[in-house]
PDB file of N, CA and C in Angstrom:
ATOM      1  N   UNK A   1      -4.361   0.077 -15.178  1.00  0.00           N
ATOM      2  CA  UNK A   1      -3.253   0.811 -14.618  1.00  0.00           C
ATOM      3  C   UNK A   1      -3.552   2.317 -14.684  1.00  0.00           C
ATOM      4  N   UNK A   2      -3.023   2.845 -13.705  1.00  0.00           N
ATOM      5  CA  UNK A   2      -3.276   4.216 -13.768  1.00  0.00           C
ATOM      6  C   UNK A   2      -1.891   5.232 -14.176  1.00  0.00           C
ATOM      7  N   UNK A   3      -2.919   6.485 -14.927  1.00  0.00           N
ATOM      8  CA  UNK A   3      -1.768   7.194 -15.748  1.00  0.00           C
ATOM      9  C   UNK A   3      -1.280   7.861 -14.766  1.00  0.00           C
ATOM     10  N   UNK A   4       0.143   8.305 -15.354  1.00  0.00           N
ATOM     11  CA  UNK A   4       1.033   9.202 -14.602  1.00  0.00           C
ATOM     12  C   UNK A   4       1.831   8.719 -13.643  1.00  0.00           C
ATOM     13  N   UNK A   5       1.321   7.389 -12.865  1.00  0.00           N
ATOM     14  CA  UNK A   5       2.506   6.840 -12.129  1.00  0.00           C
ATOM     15  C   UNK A   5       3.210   5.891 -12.967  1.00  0.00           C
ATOM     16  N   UNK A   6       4.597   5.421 -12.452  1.00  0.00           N
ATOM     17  CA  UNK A   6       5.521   4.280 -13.207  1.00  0.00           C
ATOM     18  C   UNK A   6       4.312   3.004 -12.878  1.00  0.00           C
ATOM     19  N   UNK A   7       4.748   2.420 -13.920  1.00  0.00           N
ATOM     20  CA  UNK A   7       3.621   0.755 -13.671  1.00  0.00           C
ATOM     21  C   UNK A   7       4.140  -0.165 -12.886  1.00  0.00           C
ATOM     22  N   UNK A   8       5.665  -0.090 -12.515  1.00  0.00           N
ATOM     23  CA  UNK A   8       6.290  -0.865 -11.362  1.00  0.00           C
ATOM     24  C   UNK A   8       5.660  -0.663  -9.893  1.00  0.00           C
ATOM     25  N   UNK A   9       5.611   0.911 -10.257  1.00  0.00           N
ATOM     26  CA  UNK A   9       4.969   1.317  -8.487  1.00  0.00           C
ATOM     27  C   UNK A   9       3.690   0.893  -8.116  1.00  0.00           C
ATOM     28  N   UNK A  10       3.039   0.856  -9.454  1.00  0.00           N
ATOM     29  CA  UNK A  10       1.548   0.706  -9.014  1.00  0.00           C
ATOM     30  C   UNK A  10       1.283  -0.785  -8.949  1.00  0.00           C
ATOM     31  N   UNK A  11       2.375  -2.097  -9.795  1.00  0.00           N
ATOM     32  CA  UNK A  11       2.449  -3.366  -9.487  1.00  0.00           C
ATOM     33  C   UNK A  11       2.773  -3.240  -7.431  1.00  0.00           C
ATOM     34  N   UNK A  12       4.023  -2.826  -7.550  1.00  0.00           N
ATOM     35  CA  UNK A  12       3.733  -3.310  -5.930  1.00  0.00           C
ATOM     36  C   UNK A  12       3.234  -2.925  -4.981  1.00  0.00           C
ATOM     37  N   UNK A  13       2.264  -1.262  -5.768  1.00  0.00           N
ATOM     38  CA  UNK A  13       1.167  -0.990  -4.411  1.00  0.00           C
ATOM     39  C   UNK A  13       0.097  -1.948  -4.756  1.00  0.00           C
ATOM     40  N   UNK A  14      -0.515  -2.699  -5.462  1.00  0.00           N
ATOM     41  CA  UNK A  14      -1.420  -3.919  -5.793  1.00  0.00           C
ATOM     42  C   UNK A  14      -1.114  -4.776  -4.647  1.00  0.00           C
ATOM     43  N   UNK A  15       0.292  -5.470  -4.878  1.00  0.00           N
ATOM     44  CA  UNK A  15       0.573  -6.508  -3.942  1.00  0.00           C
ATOM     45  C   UNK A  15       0.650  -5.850  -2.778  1.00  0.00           C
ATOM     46  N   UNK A  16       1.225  -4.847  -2.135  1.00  0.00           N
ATOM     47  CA  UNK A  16       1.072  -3.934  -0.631  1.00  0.00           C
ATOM     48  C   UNK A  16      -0.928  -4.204  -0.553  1.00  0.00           C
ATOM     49  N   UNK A  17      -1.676  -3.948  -1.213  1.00  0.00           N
ATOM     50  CA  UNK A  17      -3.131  -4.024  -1.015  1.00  0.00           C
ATOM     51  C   UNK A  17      -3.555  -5.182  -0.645  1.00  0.00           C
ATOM     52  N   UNK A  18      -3.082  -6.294  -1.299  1.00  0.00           N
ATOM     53  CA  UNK A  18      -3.269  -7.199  -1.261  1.00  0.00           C
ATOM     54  C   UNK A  18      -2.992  -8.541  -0.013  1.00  0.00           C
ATOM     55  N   UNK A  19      -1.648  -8.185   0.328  1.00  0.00           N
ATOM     56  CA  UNK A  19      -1.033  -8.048   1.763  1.00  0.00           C
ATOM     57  C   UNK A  19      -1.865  -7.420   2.820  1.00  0.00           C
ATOM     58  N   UNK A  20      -1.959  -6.201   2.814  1.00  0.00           N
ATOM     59  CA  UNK A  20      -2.974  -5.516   3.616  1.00  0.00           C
ATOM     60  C   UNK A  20      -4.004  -5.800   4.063  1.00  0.00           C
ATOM     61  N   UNK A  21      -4.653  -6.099   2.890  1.00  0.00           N
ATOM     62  CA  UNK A  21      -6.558  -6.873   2.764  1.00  0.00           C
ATOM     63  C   UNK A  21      -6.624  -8.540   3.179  1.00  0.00           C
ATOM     64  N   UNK A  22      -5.273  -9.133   3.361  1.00  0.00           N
ATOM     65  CA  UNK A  22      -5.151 -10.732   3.496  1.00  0.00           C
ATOM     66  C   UNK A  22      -5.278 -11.339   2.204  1.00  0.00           C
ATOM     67  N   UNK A  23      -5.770 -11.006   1.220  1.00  0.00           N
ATOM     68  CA  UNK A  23      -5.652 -11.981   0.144  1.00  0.00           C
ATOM     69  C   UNK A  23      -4.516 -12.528  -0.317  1.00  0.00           C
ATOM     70  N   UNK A  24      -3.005 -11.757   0.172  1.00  0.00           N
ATOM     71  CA  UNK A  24      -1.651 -12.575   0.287  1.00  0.00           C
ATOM     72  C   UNK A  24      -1.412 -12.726   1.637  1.00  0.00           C
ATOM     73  N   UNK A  25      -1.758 -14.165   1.867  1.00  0.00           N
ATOM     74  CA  UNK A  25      -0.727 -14.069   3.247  1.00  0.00           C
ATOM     75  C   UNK A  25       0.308 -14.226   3.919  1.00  0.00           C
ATOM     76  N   UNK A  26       1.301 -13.659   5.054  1.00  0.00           N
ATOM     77  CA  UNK A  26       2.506 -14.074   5.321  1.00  0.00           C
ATOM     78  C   UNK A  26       3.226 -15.370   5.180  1.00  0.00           C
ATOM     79  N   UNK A  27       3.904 -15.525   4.017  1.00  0.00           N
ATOM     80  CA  UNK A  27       4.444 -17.159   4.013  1.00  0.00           C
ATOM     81  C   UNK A  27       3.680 -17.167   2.877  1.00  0.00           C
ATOM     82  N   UNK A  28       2.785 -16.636   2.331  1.00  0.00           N
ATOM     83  CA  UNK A  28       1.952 -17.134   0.884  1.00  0.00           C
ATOM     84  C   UNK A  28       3.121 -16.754  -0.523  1.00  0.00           C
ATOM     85  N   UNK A  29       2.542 -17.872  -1.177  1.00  0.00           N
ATOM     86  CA  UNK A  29       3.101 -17.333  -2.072  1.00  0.00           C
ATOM     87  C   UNK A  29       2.514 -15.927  -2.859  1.00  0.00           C
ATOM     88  N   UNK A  30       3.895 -15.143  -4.192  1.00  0.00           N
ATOM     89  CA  UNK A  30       3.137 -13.989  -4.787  1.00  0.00           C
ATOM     90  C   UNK A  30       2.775 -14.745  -5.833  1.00  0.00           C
ATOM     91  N   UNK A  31       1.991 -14.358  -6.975  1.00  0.00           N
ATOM     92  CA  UNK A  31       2.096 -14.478  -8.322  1.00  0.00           C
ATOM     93  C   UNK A  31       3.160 -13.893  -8.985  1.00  0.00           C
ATOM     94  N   UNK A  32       4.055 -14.706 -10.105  1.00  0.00           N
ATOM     95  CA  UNK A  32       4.944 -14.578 -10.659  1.00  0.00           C
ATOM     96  C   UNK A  32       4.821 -13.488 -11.356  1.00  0.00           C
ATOM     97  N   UNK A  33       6.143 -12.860 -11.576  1.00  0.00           N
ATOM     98  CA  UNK A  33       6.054 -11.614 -12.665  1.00  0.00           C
ATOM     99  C   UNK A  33       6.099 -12.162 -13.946  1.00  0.00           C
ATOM    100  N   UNK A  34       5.840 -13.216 -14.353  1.00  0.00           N
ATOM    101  CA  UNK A  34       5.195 -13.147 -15.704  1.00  0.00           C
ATOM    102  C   UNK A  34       3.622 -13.373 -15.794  1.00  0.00           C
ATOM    103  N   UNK A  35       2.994 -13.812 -14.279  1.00  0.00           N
ATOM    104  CA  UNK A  35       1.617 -13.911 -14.404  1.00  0.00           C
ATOM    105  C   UNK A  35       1.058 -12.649 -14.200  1.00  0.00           C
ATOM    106  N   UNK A  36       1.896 -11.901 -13.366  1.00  0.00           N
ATOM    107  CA  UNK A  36       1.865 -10.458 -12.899  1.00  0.00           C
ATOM    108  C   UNK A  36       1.471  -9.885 -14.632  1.00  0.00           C
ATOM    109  N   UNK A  37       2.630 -10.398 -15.411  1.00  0.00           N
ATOM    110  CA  UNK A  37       2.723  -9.365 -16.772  1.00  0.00           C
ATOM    111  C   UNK A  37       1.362  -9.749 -17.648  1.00  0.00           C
ATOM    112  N   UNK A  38       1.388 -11.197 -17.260  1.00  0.00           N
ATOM    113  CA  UNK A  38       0.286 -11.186 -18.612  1.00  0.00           C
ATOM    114  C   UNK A  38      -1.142 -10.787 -18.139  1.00  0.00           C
ATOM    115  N   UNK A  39      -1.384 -11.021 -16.705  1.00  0.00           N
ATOM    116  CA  UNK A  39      -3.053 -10.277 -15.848  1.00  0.00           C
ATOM    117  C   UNK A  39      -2.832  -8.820 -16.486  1.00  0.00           C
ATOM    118  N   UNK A  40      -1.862  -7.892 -15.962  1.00  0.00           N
ATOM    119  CA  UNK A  40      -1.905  -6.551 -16.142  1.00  0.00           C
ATOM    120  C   UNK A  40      -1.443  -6.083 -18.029  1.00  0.00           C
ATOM    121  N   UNK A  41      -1.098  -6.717 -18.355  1.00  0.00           N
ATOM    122  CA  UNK A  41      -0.815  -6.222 -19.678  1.00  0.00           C
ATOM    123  C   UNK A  41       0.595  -5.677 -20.103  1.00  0.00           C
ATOM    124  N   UNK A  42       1.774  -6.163 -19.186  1.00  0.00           N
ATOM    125  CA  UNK A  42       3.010  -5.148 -19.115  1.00  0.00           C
ATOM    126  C   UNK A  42       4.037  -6.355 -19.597  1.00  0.00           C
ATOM    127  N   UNK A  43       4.937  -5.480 -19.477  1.00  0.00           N
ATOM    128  CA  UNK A  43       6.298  -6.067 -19.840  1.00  0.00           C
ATOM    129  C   UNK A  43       6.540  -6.645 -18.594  1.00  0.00           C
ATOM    130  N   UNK A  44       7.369  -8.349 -18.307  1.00  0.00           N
ATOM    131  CA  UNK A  44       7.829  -8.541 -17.754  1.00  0.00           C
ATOM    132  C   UNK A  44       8.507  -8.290 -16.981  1.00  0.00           C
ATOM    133  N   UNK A  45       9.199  -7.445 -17.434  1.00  0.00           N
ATOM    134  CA  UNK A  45      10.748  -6.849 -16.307  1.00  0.00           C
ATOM    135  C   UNK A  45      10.297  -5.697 -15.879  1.00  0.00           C
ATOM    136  N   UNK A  46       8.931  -4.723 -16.131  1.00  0.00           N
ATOM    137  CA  UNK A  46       8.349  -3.544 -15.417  1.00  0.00           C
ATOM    138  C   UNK A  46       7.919  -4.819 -14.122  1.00  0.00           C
ATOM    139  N   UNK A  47       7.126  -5.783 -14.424  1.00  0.00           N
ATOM    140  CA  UNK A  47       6.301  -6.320 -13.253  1.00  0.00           C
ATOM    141  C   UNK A  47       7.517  -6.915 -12.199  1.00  0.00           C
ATOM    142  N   UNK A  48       8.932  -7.474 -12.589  1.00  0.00           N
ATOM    143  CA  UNK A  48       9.950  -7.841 -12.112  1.00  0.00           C
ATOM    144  C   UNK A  48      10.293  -6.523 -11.061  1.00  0.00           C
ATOM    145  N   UNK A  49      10.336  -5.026 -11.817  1.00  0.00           N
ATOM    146  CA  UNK A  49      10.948  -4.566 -11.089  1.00  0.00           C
ATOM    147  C   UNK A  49       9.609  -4.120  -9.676  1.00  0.00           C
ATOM    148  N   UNK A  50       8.712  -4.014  -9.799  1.00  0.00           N
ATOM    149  CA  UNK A  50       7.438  -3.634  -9.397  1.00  0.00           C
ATOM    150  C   UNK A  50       8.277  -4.533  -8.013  1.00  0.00           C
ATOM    151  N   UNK A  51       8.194  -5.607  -8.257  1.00  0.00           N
ATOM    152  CA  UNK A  51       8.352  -7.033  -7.257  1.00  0.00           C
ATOM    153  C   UNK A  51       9.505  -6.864  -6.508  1.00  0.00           C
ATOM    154  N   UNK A  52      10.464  -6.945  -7.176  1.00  0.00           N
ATOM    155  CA  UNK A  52      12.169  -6.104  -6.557  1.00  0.00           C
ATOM    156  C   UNK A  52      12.046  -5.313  -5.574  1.00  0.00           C
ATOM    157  N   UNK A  53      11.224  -4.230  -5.685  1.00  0.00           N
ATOM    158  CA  UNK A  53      11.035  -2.923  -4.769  1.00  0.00           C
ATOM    159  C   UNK A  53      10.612  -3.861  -3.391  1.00  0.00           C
ATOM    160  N   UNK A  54       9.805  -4.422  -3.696  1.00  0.00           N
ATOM    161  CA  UNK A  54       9.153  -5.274  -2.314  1.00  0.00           C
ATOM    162  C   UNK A  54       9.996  -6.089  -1.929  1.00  0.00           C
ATOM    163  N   UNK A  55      10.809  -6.852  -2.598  1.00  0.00           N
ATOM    164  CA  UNK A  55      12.089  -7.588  -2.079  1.00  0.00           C
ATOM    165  C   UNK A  55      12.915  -6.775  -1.588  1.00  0.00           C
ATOM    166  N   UNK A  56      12.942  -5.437  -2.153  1.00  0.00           N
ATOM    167  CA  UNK A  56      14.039  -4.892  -1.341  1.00  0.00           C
ATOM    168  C   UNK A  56      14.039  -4.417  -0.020  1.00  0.00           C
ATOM    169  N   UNK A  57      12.939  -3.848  -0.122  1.00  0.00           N
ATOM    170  CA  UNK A  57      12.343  -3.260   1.187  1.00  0.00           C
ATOM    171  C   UNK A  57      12.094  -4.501   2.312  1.00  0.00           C
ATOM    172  N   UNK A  58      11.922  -5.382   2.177  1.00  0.00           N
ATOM    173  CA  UNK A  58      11.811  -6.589   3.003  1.00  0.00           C
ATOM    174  C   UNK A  58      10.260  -7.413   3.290  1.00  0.00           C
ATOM    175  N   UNK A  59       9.507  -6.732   1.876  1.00  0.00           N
ATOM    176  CA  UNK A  59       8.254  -7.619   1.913  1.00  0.00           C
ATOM    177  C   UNK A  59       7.998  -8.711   1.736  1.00  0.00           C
ATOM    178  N   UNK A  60       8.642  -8.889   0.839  1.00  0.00           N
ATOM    179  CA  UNK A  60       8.672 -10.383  -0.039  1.00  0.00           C
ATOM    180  C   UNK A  60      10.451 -10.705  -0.137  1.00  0.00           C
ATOM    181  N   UNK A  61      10.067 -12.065  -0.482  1.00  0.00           N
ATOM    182  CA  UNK A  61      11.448 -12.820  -0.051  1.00  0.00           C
ATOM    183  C   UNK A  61      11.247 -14.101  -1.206  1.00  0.00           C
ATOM    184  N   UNK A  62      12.677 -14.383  -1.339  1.00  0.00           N
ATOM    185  CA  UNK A  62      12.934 -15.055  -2.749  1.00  0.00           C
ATOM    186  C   UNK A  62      12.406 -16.665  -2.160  1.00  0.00           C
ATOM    187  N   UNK A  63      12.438 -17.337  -2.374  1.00  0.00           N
ATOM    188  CA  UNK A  63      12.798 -18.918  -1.986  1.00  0.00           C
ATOM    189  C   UNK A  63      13.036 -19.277  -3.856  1.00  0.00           C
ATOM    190  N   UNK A  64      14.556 -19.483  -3.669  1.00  0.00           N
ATOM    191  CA  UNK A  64      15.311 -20.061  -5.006  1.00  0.00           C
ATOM    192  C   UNK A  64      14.726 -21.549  -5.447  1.00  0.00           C
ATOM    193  N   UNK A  65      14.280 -21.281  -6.988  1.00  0.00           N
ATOM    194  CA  UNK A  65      13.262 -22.124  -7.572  1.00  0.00           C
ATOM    195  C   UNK A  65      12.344 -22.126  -7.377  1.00  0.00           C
ATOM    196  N   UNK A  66      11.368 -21.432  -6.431  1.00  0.00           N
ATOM    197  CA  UNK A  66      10.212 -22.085  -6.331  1.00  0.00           C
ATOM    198  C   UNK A  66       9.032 -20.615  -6.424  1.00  0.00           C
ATOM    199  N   UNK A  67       9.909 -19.662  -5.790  1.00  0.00           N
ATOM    200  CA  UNK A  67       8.905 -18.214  -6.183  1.00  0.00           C
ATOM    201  C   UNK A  67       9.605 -17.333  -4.964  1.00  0.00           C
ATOM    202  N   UNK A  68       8.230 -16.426  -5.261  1.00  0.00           N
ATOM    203  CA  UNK A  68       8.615 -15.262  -4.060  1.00  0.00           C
ATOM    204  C   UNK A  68       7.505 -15.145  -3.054  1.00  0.00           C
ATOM    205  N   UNK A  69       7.503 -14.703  -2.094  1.00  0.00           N
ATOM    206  CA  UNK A  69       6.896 -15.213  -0.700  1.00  0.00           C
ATOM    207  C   UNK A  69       6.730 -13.676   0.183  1.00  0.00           C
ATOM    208  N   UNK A  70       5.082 -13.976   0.645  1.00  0.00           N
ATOM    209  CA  UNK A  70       5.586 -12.875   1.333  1.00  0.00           C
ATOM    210  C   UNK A  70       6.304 -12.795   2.954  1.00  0.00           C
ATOM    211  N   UNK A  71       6.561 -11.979   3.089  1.00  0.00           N
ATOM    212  CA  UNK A  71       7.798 -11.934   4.457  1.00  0.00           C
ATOM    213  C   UNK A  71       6.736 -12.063   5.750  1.00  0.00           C
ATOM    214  N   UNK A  72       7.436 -12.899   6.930  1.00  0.00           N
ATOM    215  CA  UNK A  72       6.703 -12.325   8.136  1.00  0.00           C
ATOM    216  C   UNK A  72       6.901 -11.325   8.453  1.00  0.00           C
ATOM    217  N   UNK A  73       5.530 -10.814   9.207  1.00  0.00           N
ATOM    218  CA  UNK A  73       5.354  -9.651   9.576  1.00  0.00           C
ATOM    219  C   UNK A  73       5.611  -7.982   8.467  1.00  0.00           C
ATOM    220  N   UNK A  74       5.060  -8.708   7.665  1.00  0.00           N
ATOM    221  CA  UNK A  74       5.129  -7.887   5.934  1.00  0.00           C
ATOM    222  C   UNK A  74       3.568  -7.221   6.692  1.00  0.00           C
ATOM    223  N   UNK A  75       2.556  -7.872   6.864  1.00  0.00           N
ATOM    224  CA  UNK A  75       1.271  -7.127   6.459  1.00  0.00           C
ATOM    225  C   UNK A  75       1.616  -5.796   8.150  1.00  0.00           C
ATOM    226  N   UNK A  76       1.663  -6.054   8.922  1.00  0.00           N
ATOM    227  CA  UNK A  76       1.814  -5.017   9.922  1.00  0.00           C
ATOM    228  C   UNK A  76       3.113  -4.140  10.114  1.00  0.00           C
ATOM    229  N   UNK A  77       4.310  -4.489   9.614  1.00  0.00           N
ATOM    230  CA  UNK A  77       5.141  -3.061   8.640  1.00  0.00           C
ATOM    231  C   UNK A  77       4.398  -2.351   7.525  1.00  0.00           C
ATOM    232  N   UNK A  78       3.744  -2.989   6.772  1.00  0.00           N
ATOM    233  CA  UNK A  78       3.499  -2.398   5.914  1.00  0.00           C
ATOM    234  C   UNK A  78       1.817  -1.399   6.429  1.00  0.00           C
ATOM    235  N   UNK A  79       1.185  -1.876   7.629  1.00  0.00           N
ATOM    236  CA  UNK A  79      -0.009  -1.060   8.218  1.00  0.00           C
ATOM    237  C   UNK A  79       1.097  -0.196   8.483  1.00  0.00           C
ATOM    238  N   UNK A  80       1.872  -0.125   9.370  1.00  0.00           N
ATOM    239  CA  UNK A  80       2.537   0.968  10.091  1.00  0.00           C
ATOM    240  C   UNK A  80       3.194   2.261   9.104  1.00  0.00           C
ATOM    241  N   UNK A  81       3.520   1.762   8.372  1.00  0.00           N
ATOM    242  CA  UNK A  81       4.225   2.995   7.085  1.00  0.00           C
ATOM    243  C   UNK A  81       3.370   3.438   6.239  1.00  0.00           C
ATOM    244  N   UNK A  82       2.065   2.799   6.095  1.00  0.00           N
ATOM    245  CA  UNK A  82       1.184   3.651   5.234  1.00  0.00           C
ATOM    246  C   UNK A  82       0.315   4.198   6.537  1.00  0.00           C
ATOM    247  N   UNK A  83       0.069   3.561   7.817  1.00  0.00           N
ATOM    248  CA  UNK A  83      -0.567   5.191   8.838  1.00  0.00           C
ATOM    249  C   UNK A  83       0.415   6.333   8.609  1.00  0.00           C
ATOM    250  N   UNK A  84       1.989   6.335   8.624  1.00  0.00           N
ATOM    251  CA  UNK A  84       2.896   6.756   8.757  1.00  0.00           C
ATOM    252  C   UNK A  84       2.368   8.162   7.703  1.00  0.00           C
ATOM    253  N   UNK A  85       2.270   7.508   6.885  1.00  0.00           N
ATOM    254  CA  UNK A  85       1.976   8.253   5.184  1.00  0.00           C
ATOM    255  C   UNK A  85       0.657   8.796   5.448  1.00  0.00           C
ATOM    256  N   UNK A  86      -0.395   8.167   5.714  1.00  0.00           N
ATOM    257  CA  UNK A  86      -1.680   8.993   5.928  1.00  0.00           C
ATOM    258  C   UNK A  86      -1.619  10.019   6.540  1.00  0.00           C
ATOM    259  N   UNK A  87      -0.972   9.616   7.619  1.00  0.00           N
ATOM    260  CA  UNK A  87      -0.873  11.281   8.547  1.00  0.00           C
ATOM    261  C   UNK A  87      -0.267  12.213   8.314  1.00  0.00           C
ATOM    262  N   UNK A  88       1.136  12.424   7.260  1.00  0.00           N
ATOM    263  CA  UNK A  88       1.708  13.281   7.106  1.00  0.00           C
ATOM    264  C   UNK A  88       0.831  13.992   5.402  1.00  0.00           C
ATOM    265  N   UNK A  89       0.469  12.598   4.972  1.00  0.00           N
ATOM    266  CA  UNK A  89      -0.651  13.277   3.483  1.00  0.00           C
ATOM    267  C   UNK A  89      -1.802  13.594   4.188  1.00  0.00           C
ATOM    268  N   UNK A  90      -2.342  13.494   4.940  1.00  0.00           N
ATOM    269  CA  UNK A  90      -4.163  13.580   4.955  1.00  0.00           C
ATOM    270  C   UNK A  90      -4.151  14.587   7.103  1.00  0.00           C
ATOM    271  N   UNK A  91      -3.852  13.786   7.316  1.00  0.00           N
ATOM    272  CA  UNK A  91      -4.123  14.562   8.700  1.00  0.00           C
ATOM    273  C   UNK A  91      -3.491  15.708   8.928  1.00  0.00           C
ATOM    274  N   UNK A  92      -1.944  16.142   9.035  1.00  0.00           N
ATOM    275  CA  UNK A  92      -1.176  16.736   8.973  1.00  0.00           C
ATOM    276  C   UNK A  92      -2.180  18.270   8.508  1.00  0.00           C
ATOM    277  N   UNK A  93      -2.328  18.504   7.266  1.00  0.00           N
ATOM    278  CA  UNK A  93      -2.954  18.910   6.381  1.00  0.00           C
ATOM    279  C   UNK A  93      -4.454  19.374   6.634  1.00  0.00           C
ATOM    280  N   UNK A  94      -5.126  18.765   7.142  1.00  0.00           N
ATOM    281  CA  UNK A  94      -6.315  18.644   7.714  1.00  0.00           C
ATOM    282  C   UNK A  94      -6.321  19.743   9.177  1.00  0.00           C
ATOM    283  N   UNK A  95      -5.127  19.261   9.974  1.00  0.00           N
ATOM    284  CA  UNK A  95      -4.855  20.007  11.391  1.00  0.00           C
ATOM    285  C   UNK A  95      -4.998  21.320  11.243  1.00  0.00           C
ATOM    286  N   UNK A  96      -3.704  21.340  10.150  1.00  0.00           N
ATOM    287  CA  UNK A  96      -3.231  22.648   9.596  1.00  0.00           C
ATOM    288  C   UNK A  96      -4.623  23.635   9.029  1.00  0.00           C
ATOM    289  N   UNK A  97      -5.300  23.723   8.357  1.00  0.00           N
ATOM    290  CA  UNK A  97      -6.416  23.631   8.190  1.00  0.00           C
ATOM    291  C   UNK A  97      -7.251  24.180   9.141  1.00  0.00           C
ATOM    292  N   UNK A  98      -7.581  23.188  10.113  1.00  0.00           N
ATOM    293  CA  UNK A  98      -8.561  23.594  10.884  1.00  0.00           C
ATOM    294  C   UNK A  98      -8.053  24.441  11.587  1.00  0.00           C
ATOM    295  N   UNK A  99      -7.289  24.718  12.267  1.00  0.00           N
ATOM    296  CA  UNK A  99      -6.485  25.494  12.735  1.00  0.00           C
ATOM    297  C   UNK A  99      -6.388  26.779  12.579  1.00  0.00           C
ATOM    298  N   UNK A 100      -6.398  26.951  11.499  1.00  0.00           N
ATOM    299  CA  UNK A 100      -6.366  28.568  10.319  1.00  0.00           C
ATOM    300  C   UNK A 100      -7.893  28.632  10.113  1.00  0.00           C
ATOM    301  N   UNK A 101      -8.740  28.171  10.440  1.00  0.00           N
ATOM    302  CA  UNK A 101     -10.762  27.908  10.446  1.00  0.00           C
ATOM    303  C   UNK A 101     -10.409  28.435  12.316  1.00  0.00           C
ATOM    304  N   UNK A 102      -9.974  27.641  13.289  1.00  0.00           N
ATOM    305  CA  UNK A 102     -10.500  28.054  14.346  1.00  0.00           C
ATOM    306  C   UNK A 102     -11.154  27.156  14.763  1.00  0.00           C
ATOM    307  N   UNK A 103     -11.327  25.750  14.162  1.00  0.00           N
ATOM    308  CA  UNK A 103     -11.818  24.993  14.770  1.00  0.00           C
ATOM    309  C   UNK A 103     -10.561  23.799  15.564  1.00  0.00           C
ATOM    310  N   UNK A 104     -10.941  23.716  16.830  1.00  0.00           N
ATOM    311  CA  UNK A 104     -10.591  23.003  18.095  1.00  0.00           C
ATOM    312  C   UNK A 104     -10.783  21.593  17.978  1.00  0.00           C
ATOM    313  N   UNK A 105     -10.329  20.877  18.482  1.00  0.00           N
ATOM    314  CA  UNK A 105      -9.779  19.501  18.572  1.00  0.00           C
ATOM    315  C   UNK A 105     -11.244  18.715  18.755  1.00  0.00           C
ATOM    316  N   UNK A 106     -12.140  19.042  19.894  1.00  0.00           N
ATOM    317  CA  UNK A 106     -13.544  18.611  19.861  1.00  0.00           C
ATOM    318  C   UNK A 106     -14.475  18.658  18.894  1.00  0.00           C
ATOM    319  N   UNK A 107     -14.396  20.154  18.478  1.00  0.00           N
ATOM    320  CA  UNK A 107     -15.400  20.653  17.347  1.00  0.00           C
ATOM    321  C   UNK A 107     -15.104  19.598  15.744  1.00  0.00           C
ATOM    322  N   UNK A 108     -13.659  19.648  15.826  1.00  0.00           N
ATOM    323  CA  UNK A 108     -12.885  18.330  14.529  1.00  0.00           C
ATOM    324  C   UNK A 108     -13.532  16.953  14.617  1.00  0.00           C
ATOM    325  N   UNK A 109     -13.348  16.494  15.812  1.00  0.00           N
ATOM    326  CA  UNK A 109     -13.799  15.315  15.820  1.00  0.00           C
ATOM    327  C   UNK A 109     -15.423  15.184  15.792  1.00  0.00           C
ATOM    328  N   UNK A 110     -16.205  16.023  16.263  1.00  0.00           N
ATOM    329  CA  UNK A 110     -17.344  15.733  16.079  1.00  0.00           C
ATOM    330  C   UNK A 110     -17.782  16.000  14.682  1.00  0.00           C
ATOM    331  N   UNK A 111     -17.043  17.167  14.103  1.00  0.00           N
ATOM    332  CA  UNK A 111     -17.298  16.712  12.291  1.00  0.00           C
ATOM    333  C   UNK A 111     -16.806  15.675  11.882  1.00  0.00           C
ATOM    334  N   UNK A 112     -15.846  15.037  12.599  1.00  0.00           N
ATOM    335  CA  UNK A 112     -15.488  13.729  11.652  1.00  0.00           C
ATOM    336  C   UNK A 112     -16.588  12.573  12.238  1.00  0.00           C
ATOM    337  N   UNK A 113     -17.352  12.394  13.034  1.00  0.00           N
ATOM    338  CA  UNK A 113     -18.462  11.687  13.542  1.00  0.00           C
ATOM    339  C   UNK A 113     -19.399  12.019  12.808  1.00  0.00           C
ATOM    340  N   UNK A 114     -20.112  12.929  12.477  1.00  0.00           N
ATOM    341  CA  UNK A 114     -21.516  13.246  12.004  1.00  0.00           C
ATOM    342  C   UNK A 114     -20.688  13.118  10.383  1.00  0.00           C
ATOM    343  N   UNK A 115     -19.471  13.417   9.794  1.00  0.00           N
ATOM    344  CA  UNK A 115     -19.626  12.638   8.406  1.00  0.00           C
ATOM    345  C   UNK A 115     -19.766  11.114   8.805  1.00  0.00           C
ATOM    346  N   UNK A 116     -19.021  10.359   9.400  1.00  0.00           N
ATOM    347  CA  UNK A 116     -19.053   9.031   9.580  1.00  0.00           C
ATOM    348  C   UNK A 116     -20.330   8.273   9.713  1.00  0.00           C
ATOM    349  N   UNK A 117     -21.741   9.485  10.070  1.00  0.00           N
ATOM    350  CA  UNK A 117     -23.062   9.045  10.889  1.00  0.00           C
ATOM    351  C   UNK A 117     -23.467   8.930   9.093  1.00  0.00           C
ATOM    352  N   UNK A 118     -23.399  10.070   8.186  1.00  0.00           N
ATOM    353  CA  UNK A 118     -23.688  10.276   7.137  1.00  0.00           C
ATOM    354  C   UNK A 118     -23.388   9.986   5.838  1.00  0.00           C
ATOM    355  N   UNK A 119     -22.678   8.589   6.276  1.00  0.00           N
ATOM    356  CA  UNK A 119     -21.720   7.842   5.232  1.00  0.00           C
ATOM    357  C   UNK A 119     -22.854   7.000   4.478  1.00  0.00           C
TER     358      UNK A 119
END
């Protein structure tokens, strides 16, 4: 776990990754927040609430008795709000930036090509 964030947040950016990457898939089941607690090392009701957040938001979904599930169309809401987030953290920022440099929309992209050539 990483310091400085709450351990709830960073439980359900795991499962958001995980969703993302396919290793949960729509209709799959999650792992329980007590399997959640004992893999990561936490208290139950941190990994409960971790899970909540995603229920609330409409990722995951209860099915009574049997677990929690993730939602259709969970993995492509959830692409759309983290481009959402990239661009206002990383591009936004970047524009701004080049901008105050003097470098132009062509000249940008071809630095972002020749890093990409140099990866």
């Amino acid at each position: 776990m990483e310091e400085g964030r709450p351990i709830f947040l960073q439980i359900a950016e795991l499962l958001e990754n995980s969703i993302l990457d396919g290793t949960l898939a729509e209709e799959g089941q999650v792992p329980s927040t007590n399997e959640l607690a004992a893999f990561h090392r936490i208290n139950p009701a941190t990994a409960a609430k971790g899970v909540n957040k995603l229920v609330d938001d409409g990722t995951l979904y209860k099915r009574r008795g049997i677990g929690m599930f993730v939602s259709p169309g969970a993995r492509a809401k959830l692409r759309g709000r983290r481009r959402d987030e990239f661009a206002q953290q990383y591009v936004q920022p970047l524009l701004t930036e080049a901008r105050k440099l003097g470098i132009g929309p062509a000249e940008l992209k071809q630095m972002i090509d020749t890093s990409e050539e140099h990866r």
